[in-house]
Protein backbone atom coordinates (compact mmCIF):
# COMPACT_ATOMS: atom_id res chain seq x y z
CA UNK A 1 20.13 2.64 -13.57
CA UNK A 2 19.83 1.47 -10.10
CA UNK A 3 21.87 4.34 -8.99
CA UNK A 4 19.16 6.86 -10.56
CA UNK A 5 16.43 4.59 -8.75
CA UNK A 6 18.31 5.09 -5.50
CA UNK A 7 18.52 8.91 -6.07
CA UNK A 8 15.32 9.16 -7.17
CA UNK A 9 13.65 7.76 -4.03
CA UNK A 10 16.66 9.52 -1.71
CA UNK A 11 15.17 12.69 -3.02
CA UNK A 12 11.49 12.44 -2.60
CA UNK A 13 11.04 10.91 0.61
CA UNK A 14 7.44 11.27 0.78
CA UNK A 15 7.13 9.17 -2.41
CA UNK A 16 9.28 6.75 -0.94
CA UNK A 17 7.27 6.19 2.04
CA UNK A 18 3.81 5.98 0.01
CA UNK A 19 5.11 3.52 -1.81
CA UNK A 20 6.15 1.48 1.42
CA UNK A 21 2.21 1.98 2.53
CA UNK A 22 1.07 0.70 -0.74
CA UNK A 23 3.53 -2.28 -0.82
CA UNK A 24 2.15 -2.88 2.90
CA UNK A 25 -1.32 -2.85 2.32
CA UNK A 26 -0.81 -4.79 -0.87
CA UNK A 27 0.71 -7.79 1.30
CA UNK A 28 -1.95 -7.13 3.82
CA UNK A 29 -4.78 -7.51 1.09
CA UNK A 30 -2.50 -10.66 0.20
CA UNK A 31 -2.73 -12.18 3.91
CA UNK A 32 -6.88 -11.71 3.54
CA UNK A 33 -7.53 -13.15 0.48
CA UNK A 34 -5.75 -16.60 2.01
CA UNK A 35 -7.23 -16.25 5.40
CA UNK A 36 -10.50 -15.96 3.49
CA UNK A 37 -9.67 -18.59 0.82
CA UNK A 38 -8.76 -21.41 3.41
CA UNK A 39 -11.30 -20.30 6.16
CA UNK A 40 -13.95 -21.40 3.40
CA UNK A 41 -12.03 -24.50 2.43
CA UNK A 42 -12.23 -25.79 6.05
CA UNK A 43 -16.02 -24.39 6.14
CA UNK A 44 -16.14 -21.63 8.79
CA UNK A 45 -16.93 -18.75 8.54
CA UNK A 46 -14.86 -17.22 5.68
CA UNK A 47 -15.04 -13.63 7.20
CA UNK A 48 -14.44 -14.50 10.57
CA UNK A 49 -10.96 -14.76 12.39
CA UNK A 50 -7.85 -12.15 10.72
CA UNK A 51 -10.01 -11.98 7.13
CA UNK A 52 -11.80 -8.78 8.02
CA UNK A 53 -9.22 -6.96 9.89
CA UNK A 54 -6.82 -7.43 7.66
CA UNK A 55 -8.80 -6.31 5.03
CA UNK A 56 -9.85 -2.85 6.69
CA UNK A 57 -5.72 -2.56 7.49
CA UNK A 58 -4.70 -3.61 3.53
CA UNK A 59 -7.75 -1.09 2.67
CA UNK A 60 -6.28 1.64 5.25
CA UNK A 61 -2.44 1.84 3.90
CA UNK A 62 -3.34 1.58 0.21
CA UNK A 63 -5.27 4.71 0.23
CA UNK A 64 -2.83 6.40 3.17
CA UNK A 65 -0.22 5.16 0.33
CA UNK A 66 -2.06 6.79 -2.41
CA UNK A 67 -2.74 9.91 -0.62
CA UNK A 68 0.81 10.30 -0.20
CA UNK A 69 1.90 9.42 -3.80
CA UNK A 70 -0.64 12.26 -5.32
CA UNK A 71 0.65 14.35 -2.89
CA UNK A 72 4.25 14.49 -3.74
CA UNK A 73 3.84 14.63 -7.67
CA UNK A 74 1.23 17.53 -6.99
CA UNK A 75 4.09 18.93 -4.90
CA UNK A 76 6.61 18.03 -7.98
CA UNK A 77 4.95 19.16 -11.21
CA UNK A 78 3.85 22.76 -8.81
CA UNK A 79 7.18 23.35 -8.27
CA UNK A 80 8.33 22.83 -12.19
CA UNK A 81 5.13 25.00 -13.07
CA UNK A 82 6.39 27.87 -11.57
């Protein structure tokens, strides 16, 4: 099974690399949520400091991510359409 998973992401590259961007912007969105979290705990401003740019990045590679994803099964079920 992990063999298939391997050949499965060896041939669709793009695929492969919009799931990186999602997986990054996930951890990015991550990274916000605790910059946010403790930035209220210790009473500043919570969307001061790394919250909001963090935020637009996490924002930013989910939909590149996304983008990419539709892109290559548009790609795959037009080429078994044919």
């Amino acid at each position: 099974m992990i063999e298939q998973i391997k050949g499965y992401f060896i041939e669709r590259p793009v695929f492969m690399i919009g799931c990186v961007f999602i997986a990054i912007g996930i951890l990015s969105l991550i990274i916000s949520s605790f910059s946010y979290d403790w930035r209220a705990f210790t009473n500043k401003k919570a969307w001061g400091g790394k919250t909001l740019p963090n935020l637009k990045r996490g924002l930013f590679f989910i939909i590149l991510g996304a983008i990419l994803v539709a892109i290559d099964l548009f790609l795959i079920t037009k080429q078994f359409s044919i």
